[in-house]
N, C-alpha and C. Protein backbone atom coordinates (compact mmCIF):
# COMPACT_ATOMS: atom_id res chain seq x y z
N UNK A 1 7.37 16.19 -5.98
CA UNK A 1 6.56 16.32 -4.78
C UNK A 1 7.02 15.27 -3.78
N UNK A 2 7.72 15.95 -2.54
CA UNK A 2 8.50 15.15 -1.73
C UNK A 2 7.11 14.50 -0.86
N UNK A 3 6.05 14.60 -1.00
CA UNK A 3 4.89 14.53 0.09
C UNK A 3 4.18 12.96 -0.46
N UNK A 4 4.42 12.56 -1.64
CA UNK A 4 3.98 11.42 -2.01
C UNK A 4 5.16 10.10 -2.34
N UNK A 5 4.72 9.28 -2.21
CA UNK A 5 6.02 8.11 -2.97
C UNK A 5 6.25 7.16 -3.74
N UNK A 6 6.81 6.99 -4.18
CA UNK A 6 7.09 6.19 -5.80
C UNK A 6 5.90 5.12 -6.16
N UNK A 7 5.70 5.00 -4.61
CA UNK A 7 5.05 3.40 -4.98
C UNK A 7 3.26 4.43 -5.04
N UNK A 8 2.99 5.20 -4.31
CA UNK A 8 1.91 5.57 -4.67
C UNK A 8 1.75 6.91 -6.11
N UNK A 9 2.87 7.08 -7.34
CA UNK A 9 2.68 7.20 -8.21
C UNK A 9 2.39 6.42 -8.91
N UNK A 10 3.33 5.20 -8.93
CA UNK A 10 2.99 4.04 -9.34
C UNK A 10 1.34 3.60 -9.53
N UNK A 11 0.81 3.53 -8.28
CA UNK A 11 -0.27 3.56 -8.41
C UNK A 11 -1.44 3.83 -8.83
N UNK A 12 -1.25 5.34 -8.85
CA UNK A 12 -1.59 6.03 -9.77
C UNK A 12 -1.73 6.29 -11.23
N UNK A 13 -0.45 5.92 -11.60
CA UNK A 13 -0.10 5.61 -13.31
C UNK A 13 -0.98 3.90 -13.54
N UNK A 14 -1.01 3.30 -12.67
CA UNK A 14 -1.65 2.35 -12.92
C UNK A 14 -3.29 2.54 -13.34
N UNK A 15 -3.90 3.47 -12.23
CA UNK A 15 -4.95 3.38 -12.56
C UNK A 15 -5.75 4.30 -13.64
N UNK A 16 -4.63 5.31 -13.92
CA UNK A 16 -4.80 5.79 -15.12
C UNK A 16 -4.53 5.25 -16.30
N UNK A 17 -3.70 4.43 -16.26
CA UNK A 17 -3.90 3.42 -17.79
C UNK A 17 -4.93 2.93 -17.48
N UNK A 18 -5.57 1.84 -16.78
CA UNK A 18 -6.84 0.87 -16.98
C UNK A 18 -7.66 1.99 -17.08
N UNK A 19 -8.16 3.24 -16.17
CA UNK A 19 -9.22 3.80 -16.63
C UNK A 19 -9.11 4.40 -18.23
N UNK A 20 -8.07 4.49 -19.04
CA UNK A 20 -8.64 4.76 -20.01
C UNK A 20 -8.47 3.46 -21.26
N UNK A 21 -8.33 2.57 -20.74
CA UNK A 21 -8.57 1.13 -21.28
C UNK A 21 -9.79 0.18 -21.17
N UNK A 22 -10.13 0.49 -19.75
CA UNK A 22 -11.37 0.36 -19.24
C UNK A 22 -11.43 -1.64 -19.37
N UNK A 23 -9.96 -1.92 -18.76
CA UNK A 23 -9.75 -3.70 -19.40
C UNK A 23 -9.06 -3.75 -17.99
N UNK A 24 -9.28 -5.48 -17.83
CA UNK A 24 -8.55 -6.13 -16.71
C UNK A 24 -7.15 -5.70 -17.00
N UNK A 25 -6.50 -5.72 -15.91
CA UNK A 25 -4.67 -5.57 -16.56
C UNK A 25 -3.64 -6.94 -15.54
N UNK A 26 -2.63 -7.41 -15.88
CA UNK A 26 -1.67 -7.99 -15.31
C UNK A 26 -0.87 -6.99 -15.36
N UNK A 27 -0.33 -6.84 -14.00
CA UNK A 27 0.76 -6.18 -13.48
C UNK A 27 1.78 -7.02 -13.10
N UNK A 28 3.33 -6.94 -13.55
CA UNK A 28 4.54 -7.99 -13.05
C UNK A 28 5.34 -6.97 -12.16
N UNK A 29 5.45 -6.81 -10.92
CA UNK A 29 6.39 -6.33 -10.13
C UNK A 29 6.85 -6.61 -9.11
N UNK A 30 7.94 -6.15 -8.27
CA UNK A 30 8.44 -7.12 -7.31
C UNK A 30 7.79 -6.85 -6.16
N UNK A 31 7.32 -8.16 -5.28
CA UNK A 31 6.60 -8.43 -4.06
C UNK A 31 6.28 -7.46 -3.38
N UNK A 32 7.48 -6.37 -2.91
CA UNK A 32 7.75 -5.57 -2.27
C UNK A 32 6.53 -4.37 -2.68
N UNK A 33 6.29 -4.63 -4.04
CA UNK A 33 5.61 -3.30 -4.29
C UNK A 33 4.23 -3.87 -5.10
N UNK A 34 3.53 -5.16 -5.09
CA UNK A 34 2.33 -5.14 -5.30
C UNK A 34 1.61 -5.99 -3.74
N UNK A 35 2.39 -5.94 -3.09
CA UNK A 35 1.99 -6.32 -1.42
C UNK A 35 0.70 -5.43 -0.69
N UNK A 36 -0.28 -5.71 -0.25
CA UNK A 36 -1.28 -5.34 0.18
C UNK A 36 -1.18 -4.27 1.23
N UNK A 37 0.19 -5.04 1.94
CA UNK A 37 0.70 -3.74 3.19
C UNK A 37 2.03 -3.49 2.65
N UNK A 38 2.71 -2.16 3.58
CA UNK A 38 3.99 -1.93 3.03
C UNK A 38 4.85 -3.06 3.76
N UNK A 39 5.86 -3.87 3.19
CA UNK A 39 6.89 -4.35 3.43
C UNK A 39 8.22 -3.61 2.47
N UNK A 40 9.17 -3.66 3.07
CA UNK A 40 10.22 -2.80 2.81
C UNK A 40 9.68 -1.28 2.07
N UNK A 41 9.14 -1.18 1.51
CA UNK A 41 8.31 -0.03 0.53
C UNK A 41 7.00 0.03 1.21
N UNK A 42 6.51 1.15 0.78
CA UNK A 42 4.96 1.23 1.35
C UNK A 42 3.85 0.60 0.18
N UNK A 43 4.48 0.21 -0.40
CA UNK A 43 3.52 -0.55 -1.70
C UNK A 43 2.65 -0.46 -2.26
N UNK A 44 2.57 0.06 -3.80
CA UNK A 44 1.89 0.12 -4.49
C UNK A 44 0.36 -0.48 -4.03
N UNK A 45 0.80 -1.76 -3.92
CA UNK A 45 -0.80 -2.70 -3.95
C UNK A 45 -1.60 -2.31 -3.11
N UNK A 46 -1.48 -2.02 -2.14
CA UNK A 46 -2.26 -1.07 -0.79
C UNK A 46 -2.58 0.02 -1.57
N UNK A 47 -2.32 0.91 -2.57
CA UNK A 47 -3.29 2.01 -2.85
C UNK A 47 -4.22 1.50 -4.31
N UNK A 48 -3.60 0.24 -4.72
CA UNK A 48 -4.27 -0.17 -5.84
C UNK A 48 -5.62 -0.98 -5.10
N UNK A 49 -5.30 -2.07 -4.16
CA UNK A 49 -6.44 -2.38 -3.53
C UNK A 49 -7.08 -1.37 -2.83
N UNK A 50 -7.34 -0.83 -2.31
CA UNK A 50 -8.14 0.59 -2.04
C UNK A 50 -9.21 1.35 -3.14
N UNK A 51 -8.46 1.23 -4.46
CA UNK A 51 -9.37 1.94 -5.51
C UNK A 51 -9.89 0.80 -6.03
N UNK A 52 -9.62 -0.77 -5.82
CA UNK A 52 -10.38 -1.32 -6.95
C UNK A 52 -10.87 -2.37 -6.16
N UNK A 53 -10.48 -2.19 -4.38
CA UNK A 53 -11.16 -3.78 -3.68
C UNK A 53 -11.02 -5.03 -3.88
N UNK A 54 -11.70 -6.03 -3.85
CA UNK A 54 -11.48 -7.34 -4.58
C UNK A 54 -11.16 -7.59 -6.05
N UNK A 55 -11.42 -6.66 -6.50
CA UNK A 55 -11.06 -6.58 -8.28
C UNK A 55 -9.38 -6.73 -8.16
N UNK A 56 -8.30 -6.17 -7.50
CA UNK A 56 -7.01 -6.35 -7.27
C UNK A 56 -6.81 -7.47 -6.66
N UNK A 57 -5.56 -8.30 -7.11
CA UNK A 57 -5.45 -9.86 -6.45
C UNK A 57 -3.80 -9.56 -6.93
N UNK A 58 -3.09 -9.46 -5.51
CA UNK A 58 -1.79 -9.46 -5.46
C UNK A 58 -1.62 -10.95 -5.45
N UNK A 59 -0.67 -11.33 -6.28
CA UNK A 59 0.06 -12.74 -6.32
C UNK A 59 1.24 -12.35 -6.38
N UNK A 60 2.18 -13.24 -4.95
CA UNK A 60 3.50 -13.36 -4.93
C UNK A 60 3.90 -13.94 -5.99
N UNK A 61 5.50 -14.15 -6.35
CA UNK A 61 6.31 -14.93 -6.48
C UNK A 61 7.53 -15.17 -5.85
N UNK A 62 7.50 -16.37 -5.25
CA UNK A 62 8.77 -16.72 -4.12
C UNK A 62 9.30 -17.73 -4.57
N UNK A 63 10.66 -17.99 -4.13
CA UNK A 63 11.39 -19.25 -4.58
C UNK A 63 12.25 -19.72 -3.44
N UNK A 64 13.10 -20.97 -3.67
CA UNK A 64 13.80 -21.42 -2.21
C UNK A 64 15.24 -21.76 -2.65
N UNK A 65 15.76 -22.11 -4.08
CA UNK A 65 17.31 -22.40 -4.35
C UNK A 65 17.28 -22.15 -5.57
N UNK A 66 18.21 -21.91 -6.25
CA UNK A 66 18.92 -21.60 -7.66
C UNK A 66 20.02 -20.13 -7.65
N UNK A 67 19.56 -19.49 -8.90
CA UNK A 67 20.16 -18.34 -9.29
C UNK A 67 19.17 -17.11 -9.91
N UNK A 68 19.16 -15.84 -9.93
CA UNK A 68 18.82 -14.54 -9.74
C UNK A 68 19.64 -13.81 -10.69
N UNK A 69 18.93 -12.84 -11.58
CA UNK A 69 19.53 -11.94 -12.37
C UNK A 69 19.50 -10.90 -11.84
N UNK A 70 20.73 -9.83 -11.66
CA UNK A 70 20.70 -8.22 -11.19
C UNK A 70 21.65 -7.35 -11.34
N UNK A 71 21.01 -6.39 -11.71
CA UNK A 71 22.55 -5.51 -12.53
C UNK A 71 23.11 -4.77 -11.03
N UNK A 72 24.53 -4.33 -11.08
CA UNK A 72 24.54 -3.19 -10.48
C UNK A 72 24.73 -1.51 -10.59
N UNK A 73 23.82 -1.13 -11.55
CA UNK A 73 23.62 -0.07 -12.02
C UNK A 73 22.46 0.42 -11.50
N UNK A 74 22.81 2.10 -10.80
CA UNK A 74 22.10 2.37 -9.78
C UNK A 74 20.76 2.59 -10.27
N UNK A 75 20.48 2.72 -11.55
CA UNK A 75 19.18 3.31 -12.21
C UNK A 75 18.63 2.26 -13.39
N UNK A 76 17.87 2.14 -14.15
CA UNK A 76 16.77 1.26 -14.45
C UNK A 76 17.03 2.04 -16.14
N UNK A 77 18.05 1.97 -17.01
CA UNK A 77 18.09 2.60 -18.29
C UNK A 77 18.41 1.51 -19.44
N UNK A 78 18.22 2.13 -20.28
CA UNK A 78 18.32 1.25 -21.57
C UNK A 78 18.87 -0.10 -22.50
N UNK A 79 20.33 -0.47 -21.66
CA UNK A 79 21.22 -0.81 -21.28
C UNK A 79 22.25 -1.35 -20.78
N UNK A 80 20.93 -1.66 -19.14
CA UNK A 80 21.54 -2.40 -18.08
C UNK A 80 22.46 -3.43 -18.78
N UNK A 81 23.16 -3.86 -17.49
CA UNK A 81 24.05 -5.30 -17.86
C UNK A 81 23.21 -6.29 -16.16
N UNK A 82 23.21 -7.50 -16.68
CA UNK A 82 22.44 -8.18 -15.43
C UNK A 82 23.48 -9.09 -15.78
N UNK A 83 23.86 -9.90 -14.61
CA UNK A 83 24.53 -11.14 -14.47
C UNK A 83 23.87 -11.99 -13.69
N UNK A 84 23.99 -13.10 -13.45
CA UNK A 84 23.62 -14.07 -12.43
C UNK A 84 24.30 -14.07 -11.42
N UNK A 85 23.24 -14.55 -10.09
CA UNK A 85 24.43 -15.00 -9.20
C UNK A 85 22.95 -15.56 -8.56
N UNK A 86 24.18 -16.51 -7.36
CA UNK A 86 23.54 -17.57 -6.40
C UNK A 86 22.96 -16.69 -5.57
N UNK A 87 21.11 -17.39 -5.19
CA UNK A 87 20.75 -16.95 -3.97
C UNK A 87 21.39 -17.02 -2.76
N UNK A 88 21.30 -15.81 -1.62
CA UNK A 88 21.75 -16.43 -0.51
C UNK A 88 21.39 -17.62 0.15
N UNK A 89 21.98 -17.91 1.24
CA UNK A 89 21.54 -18.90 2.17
C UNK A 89 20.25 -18.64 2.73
N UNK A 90 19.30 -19.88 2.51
CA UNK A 90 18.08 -19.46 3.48
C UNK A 90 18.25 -19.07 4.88
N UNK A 91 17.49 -18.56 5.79
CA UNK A 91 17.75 -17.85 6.89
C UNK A 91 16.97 -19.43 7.95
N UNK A 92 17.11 -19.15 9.10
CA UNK A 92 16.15 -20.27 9.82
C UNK A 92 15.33 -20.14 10.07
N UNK A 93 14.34 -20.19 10.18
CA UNK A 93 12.92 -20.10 10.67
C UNK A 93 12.29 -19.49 9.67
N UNK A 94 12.98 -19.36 8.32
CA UNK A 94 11.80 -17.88 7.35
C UNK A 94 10.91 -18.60 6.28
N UNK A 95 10.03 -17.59 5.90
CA UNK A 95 9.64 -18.11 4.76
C UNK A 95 10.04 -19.51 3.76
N UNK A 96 11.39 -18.84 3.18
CA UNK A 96 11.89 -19.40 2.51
C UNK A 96 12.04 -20.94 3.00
N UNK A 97 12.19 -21.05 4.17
CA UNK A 97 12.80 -22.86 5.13
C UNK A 97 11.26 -23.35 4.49
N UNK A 98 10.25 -22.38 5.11
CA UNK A 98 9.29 -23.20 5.55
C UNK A 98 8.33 -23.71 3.96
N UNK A 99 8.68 -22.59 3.02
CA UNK A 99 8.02 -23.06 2.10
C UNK A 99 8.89 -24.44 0.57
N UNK A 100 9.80 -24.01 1.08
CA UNK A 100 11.07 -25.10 0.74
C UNK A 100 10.73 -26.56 1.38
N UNK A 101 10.45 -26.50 2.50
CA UNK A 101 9.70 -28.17 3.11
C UNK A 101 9.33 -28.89 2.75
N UNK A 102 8.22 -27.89 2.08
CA UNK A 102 6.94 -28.64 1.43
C UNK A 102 7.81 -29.90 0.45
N UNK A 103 6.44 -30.99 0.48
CA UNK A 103 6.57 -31.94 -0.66
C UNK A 103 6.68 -31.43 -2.01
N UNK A 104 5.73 -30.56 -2.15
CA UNK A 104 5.55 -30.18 -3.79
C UNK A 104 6.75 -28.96 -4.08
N UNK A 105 7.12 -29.26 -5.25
CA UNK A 105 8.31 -28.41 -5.56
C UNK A 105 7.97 -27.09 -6.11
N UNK A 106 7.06 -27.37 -6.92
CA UNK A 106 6.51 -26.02 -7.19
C UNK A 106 4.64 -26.40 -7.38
N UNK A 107 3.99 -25.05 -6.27
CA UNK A 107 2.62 -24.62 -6.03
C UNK A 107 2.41 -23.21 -6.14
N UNK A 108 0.94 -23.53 -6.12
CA UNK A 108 -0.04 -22.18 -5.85
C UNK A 108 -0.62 -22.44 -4.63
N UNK A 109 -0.84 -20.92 -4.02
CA UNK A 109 -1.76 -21.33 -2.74
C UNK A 109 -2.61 -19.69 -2.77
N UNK A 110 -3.90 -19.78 -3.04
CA UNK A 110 -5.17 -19.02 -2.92
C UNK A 110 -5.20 -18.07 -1.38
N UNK A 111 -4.76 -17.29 -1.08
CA UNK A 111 -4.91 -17.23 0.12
C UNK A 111 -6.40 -16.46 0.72
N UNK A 112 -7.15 -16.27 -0.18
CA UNK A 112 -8.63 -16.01 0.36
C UNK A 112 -9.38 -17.32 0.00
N UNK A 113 -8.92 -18.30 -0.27
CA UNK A 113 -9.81 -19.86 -0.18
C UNK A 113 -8.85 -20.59 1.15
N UNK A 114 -7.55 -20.51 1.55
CA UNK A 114 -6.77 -21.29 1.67
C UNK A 114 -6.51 -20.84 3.04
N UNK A 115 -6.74 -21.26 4.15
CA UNK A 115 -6.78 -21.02 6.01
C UNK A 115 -5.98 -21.85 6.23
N UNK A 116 -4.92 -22.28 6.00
CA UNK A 116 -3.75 -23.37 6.22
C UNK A 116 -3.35 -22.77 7.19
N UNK A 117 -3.11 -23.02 8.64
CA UNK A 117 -2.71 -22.09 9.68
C UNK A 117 -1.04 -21.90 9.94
N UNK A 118 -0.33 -22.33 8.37
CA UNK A 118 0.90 -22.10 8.32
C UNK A 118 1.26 -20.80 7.70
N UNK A 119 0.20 -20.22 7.15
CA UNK A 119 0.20 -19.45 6.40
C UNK A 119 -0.17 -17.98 7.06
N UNK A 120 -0.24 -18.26 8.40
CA UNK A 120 -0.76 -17.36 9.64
C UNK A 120 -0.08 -16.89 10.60
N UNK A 121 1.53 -17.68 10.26
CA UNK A 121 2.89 -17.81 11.25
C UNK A 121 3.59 -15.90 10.04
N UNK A 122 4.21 -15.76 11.11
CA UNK A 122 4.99 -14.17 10.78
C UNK A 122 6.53 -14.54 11.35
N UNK A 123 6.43 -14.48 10.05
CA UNK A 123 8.36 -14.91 9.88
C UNK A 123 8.90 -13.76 8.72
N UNK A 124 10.04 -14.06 8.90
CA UNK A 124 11.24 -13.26 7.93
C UNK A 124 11.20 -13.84 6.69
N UNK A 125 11.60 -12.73 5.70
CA UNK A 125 11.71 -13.66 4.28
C UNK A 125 12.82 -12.65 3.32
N UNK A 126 13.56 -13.11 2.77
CA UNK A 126 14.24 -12.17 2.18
C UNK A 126 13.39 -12.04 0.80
N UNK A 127 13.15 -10.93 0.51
CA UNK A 127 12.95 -10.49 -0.93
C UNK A 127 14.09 -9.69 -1.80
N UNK A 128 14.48 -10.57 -3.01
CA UNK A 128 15.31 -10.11 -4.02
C UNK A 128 14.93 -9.52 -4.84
N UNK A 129 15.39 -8.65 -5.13
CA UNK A 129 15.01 -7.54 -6.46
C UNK A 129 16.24 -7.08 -7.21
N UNK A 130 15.90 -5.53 -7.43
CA UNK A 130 16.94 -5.14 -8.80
C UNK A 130 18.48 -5.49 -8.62
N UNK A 131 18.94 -4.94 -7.24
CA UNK A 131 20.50 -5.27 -7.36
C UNK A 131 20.60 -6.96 -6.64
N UNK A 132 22.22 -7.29 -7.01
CA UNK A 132 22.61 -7.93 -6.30
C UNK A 132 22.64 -8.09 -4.30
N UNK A 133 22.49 -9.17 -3.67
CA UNK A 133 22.29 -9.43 -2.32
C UNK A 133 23.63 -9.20 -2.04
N UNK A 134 24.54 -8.48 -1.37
CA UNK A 134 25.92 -8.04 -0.90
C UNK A 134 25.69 -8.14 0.64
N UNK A 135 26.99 -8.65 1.33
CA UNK A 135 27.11 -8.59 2.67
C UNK A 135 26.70 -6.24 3.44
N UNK A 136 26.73 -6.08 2.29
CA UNK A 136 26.65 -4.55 2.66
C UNK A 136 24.64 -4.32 2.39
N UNK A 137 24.11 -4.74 1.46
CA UNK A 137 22.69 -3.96 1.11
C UNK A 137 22.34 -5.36 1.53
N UNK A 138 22.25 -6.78 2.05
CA UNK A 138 21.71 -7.62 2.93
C UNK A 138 20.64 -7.66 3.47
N UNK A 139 21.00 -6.26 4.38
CA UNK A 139 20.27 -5.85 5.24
C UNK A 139 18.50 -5.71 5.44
N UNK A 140 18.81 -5.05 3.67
CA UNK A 140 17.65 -4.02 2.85
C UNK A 140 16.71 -5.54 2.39
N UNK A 141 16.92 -6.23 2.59
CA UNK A 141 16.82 -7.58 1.76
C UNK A 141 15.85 -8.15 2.83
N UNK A 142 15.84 -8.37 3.85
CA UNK A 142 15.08 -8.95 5.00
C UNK A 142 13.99 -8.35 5.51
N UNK A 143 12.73 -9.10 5.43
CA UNK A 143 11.29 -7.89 5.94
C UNK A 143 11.26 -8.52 7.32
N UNK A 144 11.00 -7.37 8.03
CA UNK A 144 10.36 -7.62 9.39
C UNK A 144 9.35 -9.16 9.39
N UNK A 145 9.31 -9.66 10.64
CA UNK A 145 8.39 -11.03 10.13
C UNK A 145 7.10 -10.62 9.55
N UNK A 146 6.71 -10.99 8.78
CA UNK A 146 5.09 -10.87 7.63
C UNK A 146 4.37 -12.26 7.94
N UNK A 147 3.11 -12.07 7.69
CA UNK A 147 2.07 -13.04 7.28
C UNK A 147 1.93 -12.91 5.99
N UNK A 148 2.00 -14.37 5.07
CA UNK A 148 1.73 -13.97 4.18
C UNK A 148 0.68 -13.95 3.76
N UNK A 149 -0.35 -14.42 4.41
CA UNK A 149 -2.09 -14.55 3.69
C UNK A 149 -2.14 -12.85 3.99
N UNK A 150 -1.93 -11.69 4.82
CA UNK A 150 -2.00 -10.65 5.06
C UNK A 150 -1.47 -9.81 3.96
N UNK A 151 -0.32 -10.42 3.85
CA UNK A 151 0.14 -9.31 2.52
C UNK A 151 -0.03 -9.41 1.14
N UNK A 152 -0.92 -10.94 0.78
CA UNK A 152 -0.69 -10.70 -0.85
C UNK A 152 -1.90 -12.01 -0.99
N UNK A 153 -2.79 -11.85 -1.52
CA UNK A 153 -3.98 -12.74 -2.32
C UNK A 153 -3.54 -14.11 -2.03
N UNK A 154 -2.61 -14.19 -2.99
CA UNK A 154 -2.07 -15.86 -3.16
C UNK A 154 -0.36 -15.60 -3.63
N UNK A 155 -0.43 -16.88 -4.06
CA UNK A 155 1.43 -16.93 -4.32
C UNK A 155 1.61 -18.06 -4.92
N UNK A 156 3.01 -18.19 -5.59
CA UNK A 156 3.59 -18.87 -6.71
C UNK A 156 4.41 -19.30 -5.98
N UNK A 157 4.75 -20.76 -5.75
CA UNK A 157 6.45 -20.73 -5.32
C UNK A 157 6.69 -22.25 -6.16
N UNK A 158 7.55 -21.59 -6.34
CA UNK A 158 9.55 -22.28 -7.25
C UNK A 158 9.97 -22.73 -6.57
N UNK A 159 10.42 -23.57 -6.21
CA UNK A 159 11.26 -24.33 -5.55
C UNK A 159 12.87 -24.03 -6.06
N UNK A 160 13.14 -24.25 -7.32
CA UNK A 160 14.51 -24.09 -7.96
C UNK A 160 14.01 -22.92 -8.80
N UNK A 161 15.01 -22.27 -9.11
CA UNK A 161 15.13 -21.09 -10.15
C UNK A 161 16.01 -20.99 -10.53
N UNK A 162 16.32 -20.56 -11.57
CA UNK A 162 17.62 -19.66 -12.82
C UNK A 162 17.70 -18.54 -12.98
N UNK A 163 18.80 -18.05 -13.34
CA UNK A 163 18.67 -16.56 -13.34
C UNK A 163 18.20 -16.83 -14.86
N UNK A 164 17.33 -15.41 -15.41
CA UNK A 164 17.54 -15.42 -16.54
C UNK A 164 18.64 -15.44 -17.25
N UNK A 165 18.25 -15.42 -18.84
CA UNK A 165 19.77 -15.62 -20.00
C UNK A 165 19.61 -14.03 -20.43
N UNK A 166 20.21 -13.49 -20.51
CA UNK A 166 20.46 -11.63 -21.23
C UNK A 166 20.68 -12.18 -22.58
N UNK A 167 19.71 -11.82 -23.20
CA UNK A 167 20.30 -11.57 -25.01
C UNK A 167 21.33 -10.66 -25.15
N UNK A 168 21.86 -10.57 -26.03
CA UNK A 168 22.85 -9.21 -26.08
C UNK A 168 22.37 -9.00 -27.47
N UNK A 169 22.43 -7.67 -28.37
CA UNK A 169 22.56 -7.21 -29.63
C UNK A 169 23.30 -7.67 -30.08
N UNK A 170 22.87 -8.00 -31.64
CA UNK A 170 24.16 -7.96 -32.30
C UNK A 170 23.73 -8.34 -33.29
């Protein structure tokens, strides 16, 4: 059904597991798609907050330097191979500069307790996900400027990161 989209099946499959669990759930997915409004995607979290209101609490996770795991295999199967590689360069003025500043290397910030009027500025931020960041899909990588108290409960930020380690079989 070309009339609906991934992120609002998603949604859907979500709330059909908890309703027949009838239990709180943690959901882990990328920004892009438990975000309150659509950024790059129309996002899951916007139809999950809708059915469950304040009961849904999108929490980012953002970071400002290290390394990132991502395969380049176009589909999500059994299999993958992920490698590491270096984040890009922060951009100027984005997210990433501004939350990189900070003193503390790694925080939480509440954003329905927390009116910090930095948190009210609409800037650019790159969000990384499944593939690798290439001078070609870059592009796909950069959200229009966002607020982030607007798009997501609260947030996690890393200061440094690693890509994960891949076990292999054997």
């Amino acid at each position: 059904n070309y009339d609906v989209s991934r992120d609002y099946i998603m949604a859907e499959m979500i709330a059909k597991i908890q309703t027949g669990y009838n239990k709180k759930m943690i959901l882990f997915a990328h920004n892009a798609h438990i975000a309150l409004k659509p950024i790059l995607v129309d996002g899951m979290g916007g139809y999950i907050k809708k059915k469950y209101g304040k009961e849904y609490y999108a929490m980012a996770t953002f970071t400002g330097f290290g390394t990132y795991s991502a395969t380049t295999a176009p589909r999500a199967v059994k299999k993958n191979e992920y490698k590491a590689y270096s984040l890009p360069e922060q951009m100027k003025n984005s997210w990433e500069e501004k939350l990189s500043s900070k003193e503390n290397k790694n925080y939480f910030v509440n954003f329905r307790t927390n009116k910090d009027s930095l948190y009210q500025n609409a800037l650019k931020m790159r969000f990384i996900g499944y593939g690798p960041v290439t001078p070609e899909t870059e592009k796909f990588t950069i959200t229009e400027p966002i607020k982030l108290n607007e798009c997501f409960d609260g947030m996690i930020f890393i200061k440094n990161t690693s890509a994960v380690e891949h076990l292999t079989a054997g």
